[in-house]
Protein backbone atom coordinates (compact mmCIF):
# COMPACT_ATOMS: atom_id res chain seq x y z
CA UNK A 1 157.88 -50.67 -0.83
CA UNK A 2 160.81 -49.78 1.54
CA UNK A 3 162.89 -52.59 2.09
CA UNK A 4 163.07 -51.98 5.30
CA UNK A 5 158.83 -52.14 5.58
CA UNK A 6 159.21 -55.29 3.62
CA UNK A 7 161.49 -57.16 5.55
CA UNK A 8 159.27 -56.23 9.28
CA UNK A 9 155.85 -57.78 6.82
CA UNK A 10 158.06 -60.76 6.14
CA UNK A 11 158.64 -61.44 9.61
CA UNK A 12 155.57 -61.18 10.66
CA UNK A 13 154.03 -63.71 8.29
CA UNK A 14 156.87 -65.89 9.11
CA UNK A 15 156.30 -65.72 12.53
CA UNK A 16 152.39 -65.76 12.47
CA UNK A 17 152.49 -68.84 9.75
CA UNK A 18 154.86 -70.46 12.09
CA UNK A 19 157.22 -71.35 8.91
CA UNK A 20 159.96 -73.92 9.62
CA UNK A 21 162.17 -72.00 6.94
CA UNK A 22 162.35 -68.48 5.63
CA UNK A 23 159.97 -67.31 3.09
CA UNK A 24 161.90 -66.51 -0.40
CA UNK A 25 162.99 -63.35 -2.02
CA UNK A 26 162.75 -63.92 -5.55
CA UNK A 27 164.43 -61.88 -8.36
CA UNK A 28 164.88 -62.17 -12.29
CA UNK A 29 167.95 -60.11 -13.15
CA UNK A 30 168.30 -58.72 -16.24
CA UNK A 31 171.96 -57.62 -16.61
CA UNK A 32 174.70 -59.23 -14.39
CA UNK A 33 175.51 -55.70 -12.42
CA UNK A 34 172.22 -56.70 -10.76
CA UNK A 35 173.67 -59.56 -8.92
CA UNK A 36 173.89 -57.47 -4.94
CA UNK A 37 177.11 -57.37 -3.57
CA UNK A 38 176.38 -59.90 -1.10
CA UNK A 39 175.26 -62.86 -2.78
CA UNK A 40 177.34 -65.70 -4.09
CA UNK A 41 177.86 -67.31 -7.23
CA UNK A 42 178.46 -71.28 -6.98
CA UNK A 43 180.80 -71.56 -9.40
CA UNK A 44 182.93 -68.86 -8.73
CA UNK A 45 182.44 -68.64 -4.66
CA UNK A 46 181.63 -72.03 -3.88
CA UNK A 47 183.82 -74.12 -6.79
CA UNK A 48 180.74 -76.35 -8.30
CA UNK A 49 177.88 -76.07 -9.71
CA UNK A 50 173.79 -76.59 -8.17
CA UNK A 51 170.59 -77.21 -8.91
CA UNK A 52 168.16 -74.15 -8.79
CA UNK A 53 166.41 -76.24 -6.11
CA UNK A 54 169.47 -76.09 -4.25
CA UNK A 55 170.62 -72.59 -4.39
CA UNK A 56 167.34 -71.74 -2.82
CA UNK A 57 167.64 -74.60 -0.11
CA UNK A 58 170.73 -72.79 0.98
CA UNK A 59 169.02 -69.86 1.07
CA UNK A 60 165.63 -70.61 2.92
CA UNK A 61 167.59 -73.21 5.30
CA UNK A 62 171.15 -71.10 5.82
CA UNK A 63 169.90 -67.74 5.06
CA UNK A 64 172.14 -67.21 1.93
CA UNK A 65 171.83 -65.13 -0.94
CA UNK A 66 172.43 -66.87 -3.83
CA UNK A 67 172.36 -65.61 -7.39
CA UNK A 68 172.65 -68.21 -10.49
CA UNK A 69 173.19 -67.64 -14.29
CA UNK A 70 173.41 -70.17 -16.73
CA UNK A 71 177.31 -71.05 -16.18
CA UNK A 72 176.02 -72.06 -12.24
CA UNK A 73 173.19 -74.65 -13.24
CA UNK A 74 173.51 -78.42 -13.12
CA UNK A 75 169.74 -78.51 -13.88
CA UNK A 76 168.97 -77.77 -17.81
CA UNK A 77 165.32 -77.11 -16.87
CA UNK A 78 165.54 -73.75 -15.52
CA UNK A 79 167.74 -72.42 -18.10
CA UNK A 80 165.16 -73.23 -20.22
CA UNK A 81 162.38 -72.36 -18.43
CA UNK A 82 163.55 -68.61 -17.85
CA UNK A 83 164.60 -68.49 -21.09
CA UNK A 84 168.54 -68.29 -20.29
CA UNK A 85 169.06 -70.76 -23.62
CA UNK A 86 166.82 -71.51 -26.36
CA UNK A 87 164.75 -74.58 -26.20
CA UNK A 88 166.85 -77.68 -28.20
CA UNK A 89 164.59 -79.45 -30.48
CA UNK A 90 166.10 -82.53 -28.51
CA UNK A 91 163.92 -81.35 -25.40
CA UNK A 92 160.82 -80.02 -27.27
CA UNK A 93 160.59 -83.46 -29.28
CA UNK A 94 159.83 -84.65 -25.45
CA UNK A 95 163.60 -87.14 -25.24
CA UNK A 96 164.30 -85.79 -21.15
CA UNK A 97 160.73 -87.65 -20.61
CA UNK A 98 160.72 -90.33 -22.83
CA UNK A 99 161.41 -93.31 -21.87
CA UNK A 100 162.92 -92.74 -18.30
CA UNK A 101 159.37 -90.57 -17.21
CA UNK A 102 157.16 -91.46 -20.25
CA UNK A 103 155.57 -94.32 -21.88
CA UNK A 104 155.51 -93.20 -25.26
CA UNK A 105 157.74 -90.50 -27.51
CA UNK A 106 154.27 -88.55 -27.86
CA UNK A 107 153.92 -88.13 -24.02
CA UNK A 108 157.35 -86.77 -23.53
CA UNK A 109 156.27 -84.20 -26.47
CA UNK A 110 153.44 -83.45 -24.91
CA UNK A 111 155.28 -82.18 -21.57
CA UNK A 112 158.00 -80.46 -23.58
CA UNK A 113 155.27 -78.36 -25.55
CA UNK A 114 153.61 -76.75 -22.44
CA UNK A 115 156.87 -76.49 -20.80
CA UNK A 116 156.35 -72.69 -19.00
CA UNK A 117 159.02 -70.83 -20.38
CA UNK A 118 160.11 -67.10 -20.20
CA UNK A 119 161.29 -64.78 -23.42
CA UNK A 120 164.48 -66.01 -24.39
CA UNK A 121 167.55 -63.74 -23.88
CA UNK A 122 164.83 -61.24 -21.22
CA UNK A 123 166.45 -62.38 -18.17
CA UNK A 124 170.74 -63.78 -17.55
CA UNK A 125 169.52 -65.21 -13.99
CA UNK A 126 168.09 -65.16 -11.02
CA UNK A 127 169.00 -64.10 -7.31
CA UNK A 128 167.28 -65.94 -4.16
CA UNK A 129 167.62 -64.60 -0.20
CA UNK A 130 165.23 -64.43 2.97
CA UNK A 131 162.68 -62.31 1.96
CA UNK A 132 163.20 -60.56 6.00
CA UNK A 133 166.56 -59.94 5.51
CA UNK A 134 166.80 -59.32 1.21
CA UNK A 135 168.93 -56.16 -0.13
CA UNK A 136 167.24 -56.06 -3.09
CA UNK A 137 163.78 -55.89 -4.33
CA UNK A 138 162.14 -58.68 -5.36
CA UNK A 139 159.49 -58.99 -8.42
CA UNK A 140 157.92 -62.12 -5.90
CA UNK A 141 157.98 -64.27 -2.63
CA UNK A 142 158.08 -68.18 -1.94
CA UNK A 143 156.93 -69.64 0.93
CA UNK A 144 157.49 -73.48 1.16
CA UNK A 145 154.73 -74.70 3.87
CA UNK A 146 152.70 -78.07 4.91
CA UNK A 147 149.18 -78.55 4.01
CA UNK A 148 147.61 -76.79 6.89
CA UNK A 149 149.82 -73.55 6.19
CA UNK A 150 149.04 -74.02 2.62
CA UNK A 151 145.01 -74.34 3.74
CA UNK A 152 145.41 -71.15 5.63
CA UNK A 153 147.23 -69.13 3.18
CA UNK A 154 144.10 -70.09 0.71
CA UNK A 155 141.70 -68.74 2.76
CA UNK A 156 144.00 -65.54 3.02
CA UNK A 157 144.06 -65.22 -0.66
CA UNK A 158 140.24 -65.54 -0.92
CA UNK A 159 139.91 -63.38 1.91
CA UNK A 160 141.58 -60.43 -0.60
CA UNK A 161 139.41 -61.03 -3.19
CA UNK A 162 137.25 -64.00 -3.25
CA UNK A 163 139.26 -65.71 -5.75
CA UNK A 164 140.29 -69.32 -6.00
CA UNK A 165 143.93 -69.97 -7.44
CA UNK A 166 143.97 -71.88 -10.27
CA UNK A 167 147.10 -73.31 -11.63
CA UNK A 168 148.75 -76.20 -13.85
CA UNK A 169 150.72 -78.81 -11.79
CA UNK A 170 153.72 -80.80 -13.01
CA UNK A 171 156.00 -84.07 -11.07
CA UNK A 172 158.93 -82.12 -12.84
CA UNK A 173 161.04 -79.18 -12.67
CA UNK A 174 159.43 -77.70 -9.81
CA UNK A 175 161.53 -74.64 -9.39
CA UNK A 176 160.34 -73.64 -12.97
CA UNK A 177 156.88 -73.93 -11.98
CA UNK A 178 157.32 -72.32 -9.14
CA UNK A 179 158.62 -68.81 -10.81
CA UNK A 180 157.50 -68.73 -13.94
CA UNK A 181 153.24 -68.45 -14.02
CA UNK A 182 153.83 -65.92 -11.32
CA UNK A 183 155.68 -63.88 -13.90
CA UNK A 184 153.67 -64.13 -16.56
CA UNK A 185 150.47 -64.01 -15.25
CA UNK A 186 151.14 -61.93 -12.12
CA UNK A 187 148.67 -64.59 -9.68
CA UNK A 188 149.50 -66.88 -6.76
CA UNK A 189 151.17 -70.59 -8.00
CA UNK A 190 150.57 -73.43 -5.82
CA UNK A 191 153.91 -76.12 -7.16
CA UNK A 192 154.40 -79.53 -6.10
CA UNK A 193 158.51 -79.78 -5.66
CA UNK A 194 159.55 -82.25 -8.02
CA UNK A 195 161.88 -85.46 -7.52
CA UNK A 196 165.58 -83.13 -7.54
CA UNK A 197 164.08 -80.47 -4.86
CA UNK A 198 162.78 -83.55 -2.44
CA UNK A 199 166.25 -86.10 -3.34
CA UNK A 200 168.78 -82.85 -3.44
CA UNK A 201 167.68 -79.71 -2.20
CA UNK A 202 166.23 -81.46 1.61
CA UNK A 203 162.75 -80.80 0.60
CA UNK A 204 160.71 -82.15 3.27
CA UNK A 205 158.04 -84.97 2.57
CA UNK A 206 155.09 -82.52 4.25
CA UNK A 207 156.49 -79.72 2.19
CA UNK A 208 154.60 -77.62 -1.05
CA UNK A 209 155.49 -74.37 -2.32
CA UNK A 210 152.85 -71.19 -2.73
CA UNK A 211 154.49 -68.52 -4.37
CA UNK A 212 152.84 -65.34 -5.34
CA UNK A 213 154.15 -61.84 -6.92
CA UNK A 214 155.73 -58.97 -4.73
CA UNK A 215 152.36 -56.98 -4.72
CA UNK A 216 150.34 -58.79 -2.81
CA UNK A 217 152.05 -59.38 -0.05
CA UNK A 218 150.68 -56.29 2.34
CA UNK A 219 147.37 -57.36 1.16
CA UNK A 220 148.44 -61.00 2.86
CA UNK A 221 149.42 -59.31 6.42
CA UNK A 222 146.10 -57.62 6.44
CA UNK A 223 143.69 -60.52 5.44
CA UNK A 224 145.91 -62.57 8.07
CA UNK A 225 145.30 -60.07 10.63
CA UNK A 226 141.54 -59.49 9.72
CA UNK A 227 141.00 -63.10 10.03
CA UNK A 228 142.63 -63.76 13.46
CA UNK A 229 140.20 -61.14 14.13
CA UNK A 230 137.24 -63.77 13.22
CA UNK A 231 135.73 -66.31 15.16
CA UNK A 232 137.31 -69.56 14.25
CA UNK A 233 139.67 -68.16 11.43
CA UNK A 234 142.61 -67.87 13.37
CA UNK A 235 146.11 -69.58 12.81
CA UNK A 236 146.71 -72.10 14.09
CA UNK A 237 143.69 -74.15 14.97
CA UNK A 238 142.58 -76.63 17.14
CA UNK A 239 141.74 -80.02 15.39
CA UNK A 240 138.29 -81.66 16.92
CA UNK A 241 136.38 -84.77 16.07
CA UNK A 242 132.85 -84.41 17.14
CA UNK A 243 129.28 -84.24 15.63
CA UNK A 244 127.48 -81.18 14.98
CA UNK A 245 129.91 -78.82 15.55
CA UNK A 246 129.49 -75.03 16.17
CA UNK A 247 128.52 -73.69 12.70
CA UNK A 248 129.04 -69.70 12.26
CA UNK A 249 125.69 -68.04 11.26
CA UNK A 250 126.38 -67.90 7.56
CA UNK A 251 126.99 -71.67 7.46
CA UNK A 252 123.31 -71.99 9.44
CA UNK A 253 121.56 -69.46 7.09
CA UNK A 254 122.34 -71.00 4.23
CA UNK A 255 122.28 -74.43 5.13
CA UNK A 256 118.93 -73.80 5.96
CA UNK A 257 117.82 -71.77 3.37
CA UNK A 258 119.02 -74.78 1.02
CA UNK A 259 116.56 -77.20 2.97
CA UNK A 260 119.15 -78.83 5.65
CA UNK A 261 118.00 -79.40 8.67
CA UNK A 262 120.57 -77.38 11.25
């Protein structure tokens, strides 16, 4: 997709999702001449480390491109998790869990083991800017949103193809969760940010993260579109509180067809 195409779709679903903060432009980088011109290293261009949670704060709050390898993370869990560094038997024996976020040693294991991780030595780091205003092209998107975003952007994915999104949920490392299923499986993530994105990246309380690959993201403008089309599909909508509300036909078909009496 021209990047220029791709940054007039990412407005538009910013503006029509009424996000409080830009959606994410997401890339893995392979080779450090992949880092764009613009974006800036912490260590080197800011003189200290972050979190991955951080580094895409700065850029979904301030607009920033940020690109981190291993020598810019605080966080250990990312390195990991994109397979940056191998995984120490220290953290696959479950010790970062147990006992601080575990009861038992066998708990803590149990975390470590399904840990999502990416190929070791595949990827040297990753690069994060608005998705509207990215120079580079981006293997997915982000879009941090409150439950009733999140709601609508469900019924936009099974609007595409009828599918549900299934996915495994974690308390920890949320930026890991975030990226990596996407990658590997190539289907939309729903990720609850963890502890360090809500206490150090400004992560708002209302706040969960649906990510999804590059691909689909036309798809998403049209089944938005299609939908505002609809009768009460629209975004946003009006909350009401009252019995027997207007049903669409399917609803009273079916419903009645089932032996309810509508």
């Amino acid at each position: 997709m021209d990047l220029k195409d791709l940054h007039k779709i990412a407005e538009n679903i910013w503006k029509k999702l009424r996000l409080r903060t830009h959606i994410l432009a997401i890339k893995m980088l392979k080779d450090k001449k992949d880092i764009p011109k613009e974006a800036k290293r912490p260590v080197k261009d800011l003189g200290y480390h972050l979190d991955l949670c951080q580094g895409f704060a700065m850029s979904r709050w301030e607009g920033e491109t940020i690109a981190m390898l291993k020598e810019d993370m605080w966080c250990f869990e990312p390195v990991v998790g994109f397979g940056l560094a191998e995984p120490p038997k220290f953290f696959l024996e479950g010790n970062n869990r147990f006992p601080s976020s575990a009861m038992t040693q066998e708990a803590g294991k149990n975390w470590a083991q399904s840990f999502p991780c990416l190929k070791v030595g595949k990827y040297v780091g990753i690069v994060s800017a608005p998705l509207e205003t990215c120079n580079f092209e981006p293997d997915m998107f982000v879009i941090y949103c409150d439950p009733s975003q999140l709601t609508h952007l469900l019924i936009i994915k099974e609007c595409i193809d009828g599918g549900s999104i299934t996915c495994t949920l974690s308390g920890h490392a949320g930026c890991v969760y975030t990226v990596v299923p996407v990658l590997q499986n190539k289907q939309c993530q729903i990720t609850s940010p963890c502890m360090g994105d809500r206490r150090t990246a400004m992560t708002q309380d209302n706040e969960i993260i649906f990510s999804a690959p590059i691909e689909v993201l036309v798809d998403f403008l049209k089944a938005h579109d299609y939908l505002e089309k609809q009768d009460i599909w629209g975004f946003p909508w009006a909350p009401t509180l009252y019995p027997e509300h207007k049903l669409s036909e399917s609803y009273i078909k079916i419903g009645k067809i089932i032996g309810m009496n509508l």
